[in-house]
Protein backbone atom coordinates (compact mmCIF):
# COMPACT_ATOMS: atom_id res chain seq x y z
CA UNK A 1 -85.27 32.43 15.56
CA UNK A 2 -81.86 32.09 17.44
CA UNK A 3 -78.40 33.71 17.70
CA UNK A 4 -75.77 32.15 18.49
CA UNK A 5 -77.97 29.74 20.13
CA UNK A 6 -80.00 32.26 22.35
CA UNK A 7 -83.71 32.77 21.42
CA UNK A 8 -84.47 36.56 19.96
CA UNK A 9 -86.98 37.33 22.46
CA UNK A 10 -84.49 36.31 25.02
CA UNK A 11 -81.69 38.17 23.54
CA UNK A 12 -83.87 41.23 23.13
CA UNK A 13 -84.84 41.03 26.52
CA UNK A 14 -81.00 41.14 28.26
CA UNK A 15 -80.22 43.88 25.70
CA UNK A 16 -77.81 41.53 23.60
CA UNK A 17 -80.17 41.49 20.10
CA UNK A 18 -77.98 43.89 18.26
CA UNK A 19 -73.88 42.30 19.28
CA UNK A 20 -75.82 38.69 18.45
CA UNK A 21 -76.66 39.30 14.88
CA UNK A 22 -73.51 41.15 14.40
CA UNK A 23 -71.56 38.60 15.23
CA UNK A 24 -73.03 36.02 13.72
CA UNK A 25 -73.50 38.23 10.04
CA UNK A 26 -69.87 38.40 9.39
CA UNK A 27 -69.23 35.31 6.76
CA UNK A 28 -71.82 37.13 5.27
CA UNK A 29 -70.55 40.51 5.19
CA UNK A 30 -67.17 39.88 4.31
CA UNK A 31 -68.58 38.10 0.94
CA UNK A 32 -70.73 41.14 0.43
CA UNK A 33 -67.07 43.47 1.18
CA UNK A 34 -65.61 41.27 -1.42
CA UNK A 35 -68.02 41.85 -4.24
CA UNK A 36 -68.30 45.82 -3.48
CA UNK A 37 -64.81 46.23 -3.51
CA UNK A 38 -64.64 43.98 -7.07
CA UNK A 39 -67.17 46.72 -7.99
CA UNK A 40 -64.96 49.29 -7.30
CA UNK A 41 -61.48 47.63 -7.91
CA UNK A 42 -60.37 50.19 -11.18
CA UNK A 43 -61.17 53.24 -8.94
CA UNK A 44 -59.22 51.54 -6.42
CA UNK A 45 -56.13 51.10 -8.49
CA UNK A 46 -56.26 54.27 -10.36
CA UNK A 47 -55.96 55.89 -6.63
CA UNK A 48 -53.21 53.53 -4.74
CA UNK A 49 -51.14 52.05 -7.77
CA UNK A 50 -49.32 55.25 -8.35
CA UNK A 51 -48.77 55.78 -4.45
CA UNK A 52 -47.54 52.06 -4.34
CA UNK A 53 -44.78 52.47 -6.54
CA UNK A 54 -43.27 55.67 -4.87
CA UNK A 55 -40.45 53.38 -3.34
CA UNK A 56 -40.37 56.44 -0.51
CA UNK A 57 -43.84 56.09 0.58
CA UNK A 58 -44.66 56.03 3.95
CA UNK A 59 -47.66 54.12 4.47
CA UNK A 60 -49.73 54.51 7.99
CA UNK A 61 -52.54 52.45 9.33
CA UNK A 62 -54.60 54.36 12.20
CA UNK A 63 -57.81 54.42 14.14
CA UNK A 64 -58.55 54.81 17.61
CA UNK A 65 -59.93 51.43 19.72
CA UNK A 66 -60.73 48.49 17.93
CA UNK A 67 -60.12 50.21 14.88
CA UNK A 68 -56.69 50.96 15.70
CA UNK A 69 -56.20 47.66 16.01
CA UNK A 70 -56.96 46.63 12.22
CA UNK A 71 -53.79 47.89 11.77
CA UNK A 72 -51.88 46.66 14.16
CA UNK A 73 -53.02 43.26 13.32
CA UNK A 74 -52.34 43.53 9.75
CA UNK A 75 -49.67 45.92 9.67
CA UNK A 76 -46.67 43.24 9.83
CA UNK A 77 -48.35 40.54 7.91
CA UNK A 78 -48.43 43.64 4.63
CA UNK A 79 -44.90 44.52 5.59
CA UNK A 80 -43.97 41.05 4.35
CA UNK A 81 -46.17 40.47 1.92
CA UNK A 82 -45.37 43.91 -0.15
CA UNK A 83 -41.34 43.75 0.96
CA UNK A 84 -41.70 47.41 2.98
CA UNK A 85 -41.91 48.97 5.84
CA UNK A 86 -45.95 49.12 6.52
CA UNK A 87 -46.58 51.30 10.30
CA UNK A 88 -49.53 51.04 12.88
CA UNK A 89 -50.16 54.26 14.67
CA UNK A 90 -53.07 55.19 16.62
CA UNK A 91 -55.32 58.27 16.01
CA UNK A 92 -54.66 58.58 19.62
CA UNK A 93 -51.38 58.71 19.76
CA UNK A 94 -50.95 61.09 16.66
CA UNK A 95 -53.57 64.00 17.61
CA UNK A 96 -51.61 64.24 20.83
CA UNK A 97 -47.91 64.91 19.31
CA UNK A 98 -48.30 64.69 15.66
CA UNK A 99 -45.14 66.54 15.01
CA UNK A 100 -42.92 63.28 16.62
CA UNK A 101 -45.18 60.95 14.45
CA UNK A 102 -45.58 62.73 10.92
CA UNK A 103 -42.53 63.90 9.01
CA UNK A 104 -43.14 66.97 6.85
CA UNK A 105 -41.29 65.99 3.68
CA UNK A 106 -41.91 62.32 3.15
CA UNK A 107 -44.60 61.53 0.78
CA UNK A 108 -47.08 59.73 3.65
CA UNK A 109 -50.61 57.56 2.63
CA UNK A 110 -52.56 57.30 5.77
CA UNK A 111 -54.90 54.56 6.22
CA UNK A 112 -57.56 55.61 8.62
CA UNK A 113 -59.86 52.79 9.48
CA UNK A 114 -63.48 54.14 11.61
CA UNK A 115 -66.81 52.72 11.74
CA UNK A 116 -68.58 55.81 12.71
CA UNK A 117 -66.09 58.35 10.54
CA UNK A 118 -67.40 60.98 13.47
CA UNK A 119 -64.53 59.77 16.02
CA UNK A 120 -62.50 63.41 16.61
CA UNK A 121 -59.28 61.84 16.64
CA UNK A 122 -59.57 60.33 13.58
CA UNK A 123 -60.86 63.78 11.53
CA UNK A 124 -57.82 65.10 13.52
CA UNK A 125 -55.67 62.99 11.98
CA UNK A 126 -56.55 64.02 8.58
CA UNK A 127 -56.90 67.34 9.62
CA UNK A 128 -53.15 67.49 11.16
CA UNK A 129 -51.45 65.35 8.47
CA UNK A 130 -52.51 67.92 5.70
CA UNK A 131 -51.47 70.64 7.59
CA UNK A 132 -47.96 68.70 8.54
CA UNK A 133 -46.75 66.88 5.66
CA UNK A 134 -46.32 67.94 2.11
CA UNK A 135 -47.32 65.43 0.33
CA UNK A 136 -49.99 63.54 1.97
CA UNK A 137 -52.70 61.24 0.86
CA UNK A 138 -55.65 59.20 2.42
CA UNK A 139 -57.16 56.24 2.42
CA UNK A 140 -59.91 55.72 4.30
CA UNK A 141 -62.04 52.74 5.20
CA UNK A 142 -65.55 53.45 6.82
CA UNK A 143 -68.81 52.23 7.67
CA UNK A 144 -71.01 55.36 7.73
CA UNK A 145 -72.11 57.49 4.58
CA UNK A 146 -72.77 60.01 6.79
CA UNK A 147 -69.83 60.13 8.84
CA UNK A 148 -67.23 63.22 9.00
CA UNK A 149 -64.34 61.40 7.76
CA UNK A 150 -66.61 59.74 4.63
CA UNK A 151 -67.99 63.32 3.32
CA UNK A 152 -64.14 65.12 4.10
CA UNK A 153 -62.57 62.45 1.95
CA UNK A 154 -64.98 61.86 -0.79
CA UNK A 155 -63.92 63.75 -3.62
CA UNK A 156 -60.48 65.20 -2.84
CA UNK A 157 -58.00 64.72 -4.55
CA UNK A 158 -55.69 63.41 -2.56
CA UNK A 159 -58.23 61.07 -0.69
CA UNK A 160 -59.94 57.89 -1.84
CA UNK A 161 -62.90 57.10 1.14
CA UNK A 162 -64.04 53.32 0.67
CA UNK A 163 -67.54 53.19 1.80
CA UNK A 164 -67.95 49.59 3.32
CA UNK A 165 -71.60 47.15 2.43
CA UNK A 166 -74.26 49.50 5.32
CA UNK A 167 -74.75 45.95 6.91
CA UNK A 168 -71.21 46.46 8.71
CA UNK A 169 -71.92 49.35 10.25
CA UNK A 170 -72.87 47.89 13.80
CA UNK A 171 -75.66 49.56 15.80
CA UNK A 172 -74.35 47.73 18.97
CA UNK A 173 -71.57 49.73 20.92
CA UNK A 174 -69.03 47.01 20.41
CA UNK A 175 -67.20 46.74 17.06
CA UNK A 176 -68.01 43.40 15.81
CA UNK A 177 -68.92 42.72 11.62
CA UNK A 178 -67.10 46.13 11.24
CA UNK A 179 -63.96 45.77 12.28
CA UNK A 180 -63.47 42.46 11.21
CA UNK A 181 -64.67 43.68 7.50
CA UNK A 182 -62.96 46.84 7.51
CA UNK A 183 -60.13 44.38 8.33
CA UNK A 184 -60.73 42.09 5.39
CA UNK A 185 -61.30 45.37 2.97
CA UNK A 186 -58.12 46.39 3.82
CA UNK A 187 -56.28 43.37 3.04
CA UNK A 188 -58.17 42.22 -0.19
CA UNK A 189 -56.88 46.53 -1.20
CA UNK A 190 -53.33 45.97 -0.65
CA UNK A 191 -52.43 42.33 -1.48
CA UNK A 192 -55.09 42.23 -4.74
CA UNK A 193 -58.04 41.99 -5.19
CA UNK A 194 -57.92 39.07 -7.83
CA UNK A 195 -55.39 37.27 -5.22
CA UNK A 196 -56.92 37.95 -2.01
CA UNK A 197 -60.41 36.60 -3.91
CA UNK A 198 -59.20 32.84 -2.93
CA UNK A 199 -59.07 33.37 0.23
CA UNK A 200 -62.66 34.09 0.32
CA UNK A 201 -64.15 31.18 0.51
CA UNK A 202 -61.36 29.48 3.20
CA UNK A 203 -62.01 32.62 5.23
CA UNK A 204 -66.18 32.51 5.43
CA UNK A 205 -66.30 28.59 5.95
CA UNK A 206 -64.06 29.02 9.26
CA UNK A 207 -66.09 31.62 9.86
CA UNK A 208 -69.35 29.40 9.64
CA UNK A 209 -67.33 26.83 11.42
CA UNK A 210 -66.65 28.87 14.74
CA UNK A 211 -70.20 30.36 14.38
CA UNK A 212 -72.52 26.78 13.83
CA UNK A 213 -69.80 24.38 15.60
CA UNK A 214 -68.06 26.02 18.55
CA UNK A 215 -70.60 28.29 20.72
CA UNK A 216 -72.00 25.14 23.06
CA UNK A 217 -68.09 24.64 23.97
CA UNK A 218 -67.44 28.27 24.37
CA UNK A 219 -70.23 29.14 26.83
CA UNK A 220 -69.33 25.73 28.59
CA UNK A 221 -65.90 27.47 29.18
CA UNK A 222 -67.30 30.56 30.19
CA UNK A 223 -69.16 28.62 33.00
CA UNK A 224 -66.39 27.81 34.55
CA UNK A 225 -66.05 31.78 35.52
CA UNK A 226 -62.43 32.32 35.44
CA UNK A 227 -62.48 36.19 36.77
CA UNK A 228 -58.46 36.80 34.67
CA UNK A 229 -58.64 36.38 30.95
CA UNK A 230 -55.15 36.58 29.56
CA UNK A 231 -54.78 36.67 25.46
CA UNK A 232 -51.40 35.93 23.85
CA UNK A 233 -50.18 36.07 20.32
CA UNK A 234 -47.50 36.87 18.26
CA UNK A 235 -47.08 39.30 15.48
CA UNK A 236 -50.26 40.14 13.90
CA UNK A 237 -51.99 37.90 16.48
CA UNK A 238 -50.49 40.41 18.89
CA UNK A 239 -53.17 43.29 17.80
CA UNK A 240 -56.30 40.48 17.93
CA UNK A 241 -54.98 39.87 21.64
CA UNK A 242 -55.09 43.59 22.45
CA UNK A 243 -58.81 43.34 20.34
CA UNK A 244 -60.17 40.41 22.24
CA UNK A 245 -59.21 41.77 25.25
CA UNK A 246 -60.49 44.73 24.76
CA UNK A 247 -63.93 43.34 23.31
CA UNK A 248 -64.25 41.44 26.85
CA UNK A 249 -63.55 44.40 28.76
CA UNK A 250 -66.09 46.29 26.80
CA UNK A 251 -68.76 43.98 27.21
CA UNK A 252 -68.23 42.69 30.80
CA UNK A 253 -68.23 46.57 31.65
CA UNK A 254 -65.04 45.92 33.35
CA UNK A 255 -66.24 43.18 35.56
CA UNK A 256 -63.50 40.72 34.09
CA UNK A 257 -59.53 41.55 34.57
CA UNK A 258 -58.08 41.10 30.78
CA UNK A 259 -54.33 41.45 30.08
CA UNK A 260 -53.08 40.94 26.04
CA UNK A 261 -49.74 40.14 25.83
CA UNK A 262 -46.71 38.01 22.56
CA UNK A 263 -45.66 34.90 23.97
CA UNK A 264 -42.14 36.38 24.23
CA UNK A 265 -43.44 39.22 25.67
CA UNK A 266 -45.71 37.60 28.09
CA UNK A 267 -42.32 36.29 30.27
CA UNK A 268 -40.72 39.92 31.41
CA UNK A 269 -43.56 40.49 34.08
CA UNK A 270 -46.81 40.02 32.45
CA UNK A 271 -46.81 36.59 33.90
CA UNK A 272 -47.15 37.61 36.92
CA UNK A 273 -50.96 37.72 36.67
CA UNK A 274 -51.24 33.84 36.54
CA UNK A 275 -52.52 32.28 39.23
CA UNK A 276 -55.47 29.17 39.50
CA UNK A 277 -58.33 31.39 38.21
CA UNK A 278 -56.75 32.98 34.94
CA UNK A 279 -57.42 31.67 31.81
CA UNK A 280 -54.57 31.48 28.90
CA UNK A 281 -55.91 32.13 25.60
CA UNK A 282 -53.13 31.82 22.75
CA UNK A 283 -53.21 32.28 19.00
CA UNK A 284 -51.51 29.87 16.87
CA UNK A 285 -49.10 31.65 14.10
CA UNK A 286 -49.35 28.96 10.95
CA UNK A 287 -46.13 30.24 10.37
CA UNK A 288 -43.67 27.68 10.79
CA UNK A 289 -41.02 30.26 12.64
CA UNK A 290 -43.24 31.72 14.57
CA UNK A 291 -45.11 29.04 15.97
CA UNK A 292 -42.24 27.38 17.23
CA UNK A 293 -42.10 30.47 19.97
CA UNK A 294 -45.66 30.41 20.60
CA UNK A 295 -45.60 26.08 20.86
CA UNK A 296 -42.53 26.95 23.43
CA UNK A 297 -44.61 29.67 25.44
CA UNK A 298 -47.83 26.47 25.44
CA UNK A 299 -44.92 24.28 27.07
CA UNK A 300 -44.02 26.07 29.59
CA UNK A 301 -47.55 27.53 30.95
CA UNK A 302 -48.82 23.84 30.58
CA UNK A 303 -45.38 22.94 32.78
CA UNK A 304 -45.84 25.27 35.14
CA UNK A 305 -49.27 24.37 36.42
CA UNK A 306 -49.79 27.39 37.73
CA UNK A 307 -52.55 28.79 35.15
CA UNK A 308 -56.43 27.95 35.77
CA UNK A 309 -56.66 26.41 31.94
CA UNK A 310 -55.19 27.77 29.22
CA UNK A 311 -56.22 27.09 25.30
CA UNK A 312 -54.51 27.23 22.18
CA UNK A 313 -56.60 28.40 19.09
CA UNK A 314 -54.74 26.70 16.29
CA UNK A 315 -55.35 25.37 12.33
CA UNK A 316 -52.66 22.77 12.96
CA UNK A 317 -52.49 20.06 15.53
CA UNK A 318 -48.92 19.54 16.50
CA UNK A 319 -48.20 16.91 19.15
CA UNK A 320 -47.46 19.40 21.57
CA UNK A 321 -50.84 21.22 20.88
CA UNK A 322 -52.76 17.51 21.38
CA UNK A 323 -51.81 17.46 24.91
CA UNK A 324 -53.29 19.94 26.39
CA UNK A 325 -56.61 21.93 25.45
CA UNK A 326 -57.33 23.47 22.19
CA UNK A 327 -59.60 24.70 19.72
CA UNK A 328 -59.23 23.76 16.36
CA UNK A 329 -59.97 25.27 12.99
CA UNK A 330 -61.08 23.09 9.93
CA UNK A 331 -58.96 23.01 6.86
CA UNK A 332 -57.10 25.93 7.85
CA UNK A 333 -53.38 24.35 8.00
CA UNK A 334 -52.09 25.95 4.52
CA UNK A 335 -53.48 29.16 5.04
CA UNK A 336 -51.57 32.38 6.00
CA UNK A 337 -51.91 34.22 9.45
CA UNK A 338 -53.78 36.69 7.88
CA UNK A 339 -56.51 34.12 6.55
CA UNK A 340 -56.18 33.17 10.77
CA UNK A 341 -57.30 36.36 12.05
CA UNK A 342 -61.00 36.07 11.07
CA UNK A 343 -62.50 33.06 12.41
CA UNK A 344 -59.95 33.30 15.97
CA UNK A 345 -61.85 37.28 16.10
CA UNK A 346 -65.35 35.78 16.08
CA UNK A 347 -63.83 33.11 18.69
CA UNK A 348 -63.29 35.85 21.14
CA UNK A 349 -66.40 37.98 19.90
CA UNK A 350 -68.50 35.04 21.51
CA UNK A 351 -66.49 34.61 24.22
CA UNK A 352 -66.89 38.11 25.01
CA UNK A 353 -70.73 37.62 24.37
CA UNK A 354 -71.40 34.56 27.14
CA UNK A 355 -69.08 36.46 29.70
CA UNK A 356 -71.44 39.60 29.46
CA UNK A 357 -74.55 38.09 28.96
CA UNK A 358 -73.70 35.46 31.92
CA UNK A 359 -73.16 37.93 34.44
CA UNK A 360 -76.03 40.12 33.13
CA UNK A 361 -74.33 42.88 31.70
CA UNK A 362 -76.20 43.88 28.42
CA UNK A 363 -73.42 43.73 25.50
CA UNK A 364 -75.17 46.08 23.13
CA UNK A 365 -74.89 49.13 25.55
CA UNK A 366 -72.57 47.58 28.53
CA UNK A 367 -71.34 51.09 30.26
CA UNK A 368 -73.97 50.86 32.78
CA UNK A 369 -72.48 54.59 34.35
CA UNK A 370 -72.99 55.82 30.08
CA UNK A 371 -69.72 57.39 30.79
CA UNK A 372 -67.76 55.22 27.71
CA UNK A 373 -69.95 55.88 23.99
CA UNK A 374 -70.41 54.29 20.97
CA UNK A 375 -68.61 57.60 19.49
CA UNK A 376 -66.12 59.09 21.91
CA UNK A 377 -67.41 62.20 23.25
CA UNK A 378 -65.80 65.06 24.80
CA UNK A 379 -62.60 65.28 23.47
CA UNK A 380 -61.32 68.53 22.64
CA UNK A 381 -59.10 68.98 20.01
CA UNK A 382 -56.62 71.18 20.03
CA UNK A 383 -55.51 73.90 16.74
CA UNK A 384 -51.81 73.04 15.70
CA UNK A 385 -49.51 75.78 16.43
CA UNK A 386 -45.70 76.49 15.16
């Protein structure tokens, strides 16, 4: 049996078995995510409905890594979608100075997003936000049965804890099938389940697409062993950059420079990293707005001929895109951006994949020092005070 074209015995061998099958399950578990949260849709409701219509709500997404980033790629997408104000703050940045993040009387819903549920900033945050605001409540979207955050949350009042299909909690120490199905729980909960249901099917076949049709042609490019991997995107796509380029750094052990930048962004001094051996990675917005800054950001780079090679990931094949590189997603050009994020995640998954398993490193436990863990350790956190 293969993954992602690599024998088992082979990816057993280089310590790989475990981020292989994880990548490659997710069409799968998002289907499975999609019929346990029909399952549970009433509960679901009865929780959120009444927090939804408190025009005052403040409504948080948080997490710490990868999982931090659910909500920062989502966060703006929901904003426009449910006409308010939807934030992305990190576990990491609220344990530290909660009182400059949480406001004690505004009725708050945080959305805490954790694979393990035993991450201390994350319990933290719960911890801290009851203690700071009022009127809080919690949503939480986890992996593990077993985890803190699951067992604090189950039960109270105030808390709703969405227990995710077991499959998705990943064994490997890189965040693969669960983020990107803690992703698509969270936004089949807040735009409907009955709506979000047709994007299903649009959303596993690219999926299956990247997965069966695209691997030879991304280890081809990872043979070409640009050592700068730059990621660009705009909006939402902005938190899948900082994602993908984290997931490379994670798996290459640090052995590849990564840099996640917007297009806008990417002019006032990021550029400077560009030079014949970087490669440009940039995810095409579908909307038509938007992509109109990230087709003028392609132009330039492509202009410039400074940059090693760089790629657009796109559902839509503008003129401009056709001239240079790209990879292209199948009957994807109607969808929204959010519908976008899932098959461009596995995209860099894999990519992360070759470039760890082509310079040896083992992707299912890459921290060759076992200084950086699966589950943050030693953090110490603090009691609140005043």
């Amino acid at each position: 049996m293969k993954h992602l074209n690599l024998s088992q015995d082979l990816l057993t061998e280089k310590g790989a078995i475990l981020t292989a099958q994880e990548i490659e399950q997710q069409p799968h578990a998002w289907k499975l995510t999609q019929n346990m949260l029909g399952l549970e849709e009433d509960k679901i409701q009865a929780f959120l409905s009444p927090l939804i219509n408190q025009k005052n709500l403040r409504i948080i997404f948080t997490g710490a890594g990868t999982s931090s980033f659910i909500g920062a790629c989502i966060a703006p997408m929901l904003s426009e979608i449910m006409g308010r104000q939807v934030e992305t703050i990190a576990t990491t940045d609220l344990v530290s100075s909660p009182k400059q993040y949480l406001m004690q009387d505004r009725p708050t819903l945080i959305v805490s997003f954790s694979r393990s549920g035993g991450s201390p900033e994350s319990v933290a945050t719960v911890d801290y936000a009851d203690q700071i605001i009022s009127d809080c409540y919690h949503l939480v979207f986890t992996c593990n049965k077993n985890g803190e955050l699951f067992k604090r949350c189950a039960g109270q009042k105030n808390s709703l804890a969405i227990l995710l299909p077991d499959l998705t909690h990943d064994r490997s120490f890189v965040m693969t099938s669960s983020y990107s199905s803690m992703m698509y729980a969270a936004l089949t909960v807040f735009i409907g389940i009955n709506k979000f249901s047709s994007c299903t099917d649009p959303i596993i076949a690219s999926g299956k697409q990247v997965l069966t049709q695209l691997v030879p042609a991304i280890e081809a490019l990872v043979d070409k062993k640009y050592d700068r991997i730059v990621y660009l995107g705009s909006n939402g796509f902005y938190g899948l950059a900082q994602e993908a380029s984290l997931k490379l750094l994670e798996m290459t052990d640090g052995e590849i420079i990564t840099m996640s930048q917007s297009p806008l962004g990417f002019r006032h001094g990021p550029k400077t990293i560009i030079n014949k051996d970087t490669l440009v990675i940039i995810f095409m917005s579908n909307d038509p707005f938007t992509r109109q800054f990230d087709l003028d950001l392609l132009q330039e780079l492509r202009h410039d001929g400074e940059v090693g090679q760089i790629i657009a990931l796109t559902a839509r094949k503008d003129e401009e895109i056709t001239k240079g590189d790209f990879v292209f997603i199948n009957d994807m050009d109607t969808e929204k951006d959010y519908s976008l994020l899932f098959p461009f995640a596995i995209w860099a998954q894999i990519f992360a994949f070759y470039q760890a398993y082509k310079i040896g490193n083992s992707p299912d436990s890459p921290s060759a020092s076992g200084t950086v863990n699966r589950v943050v350790q030693g953090v110490t956190i603090h009691p609140l005070r005043g």
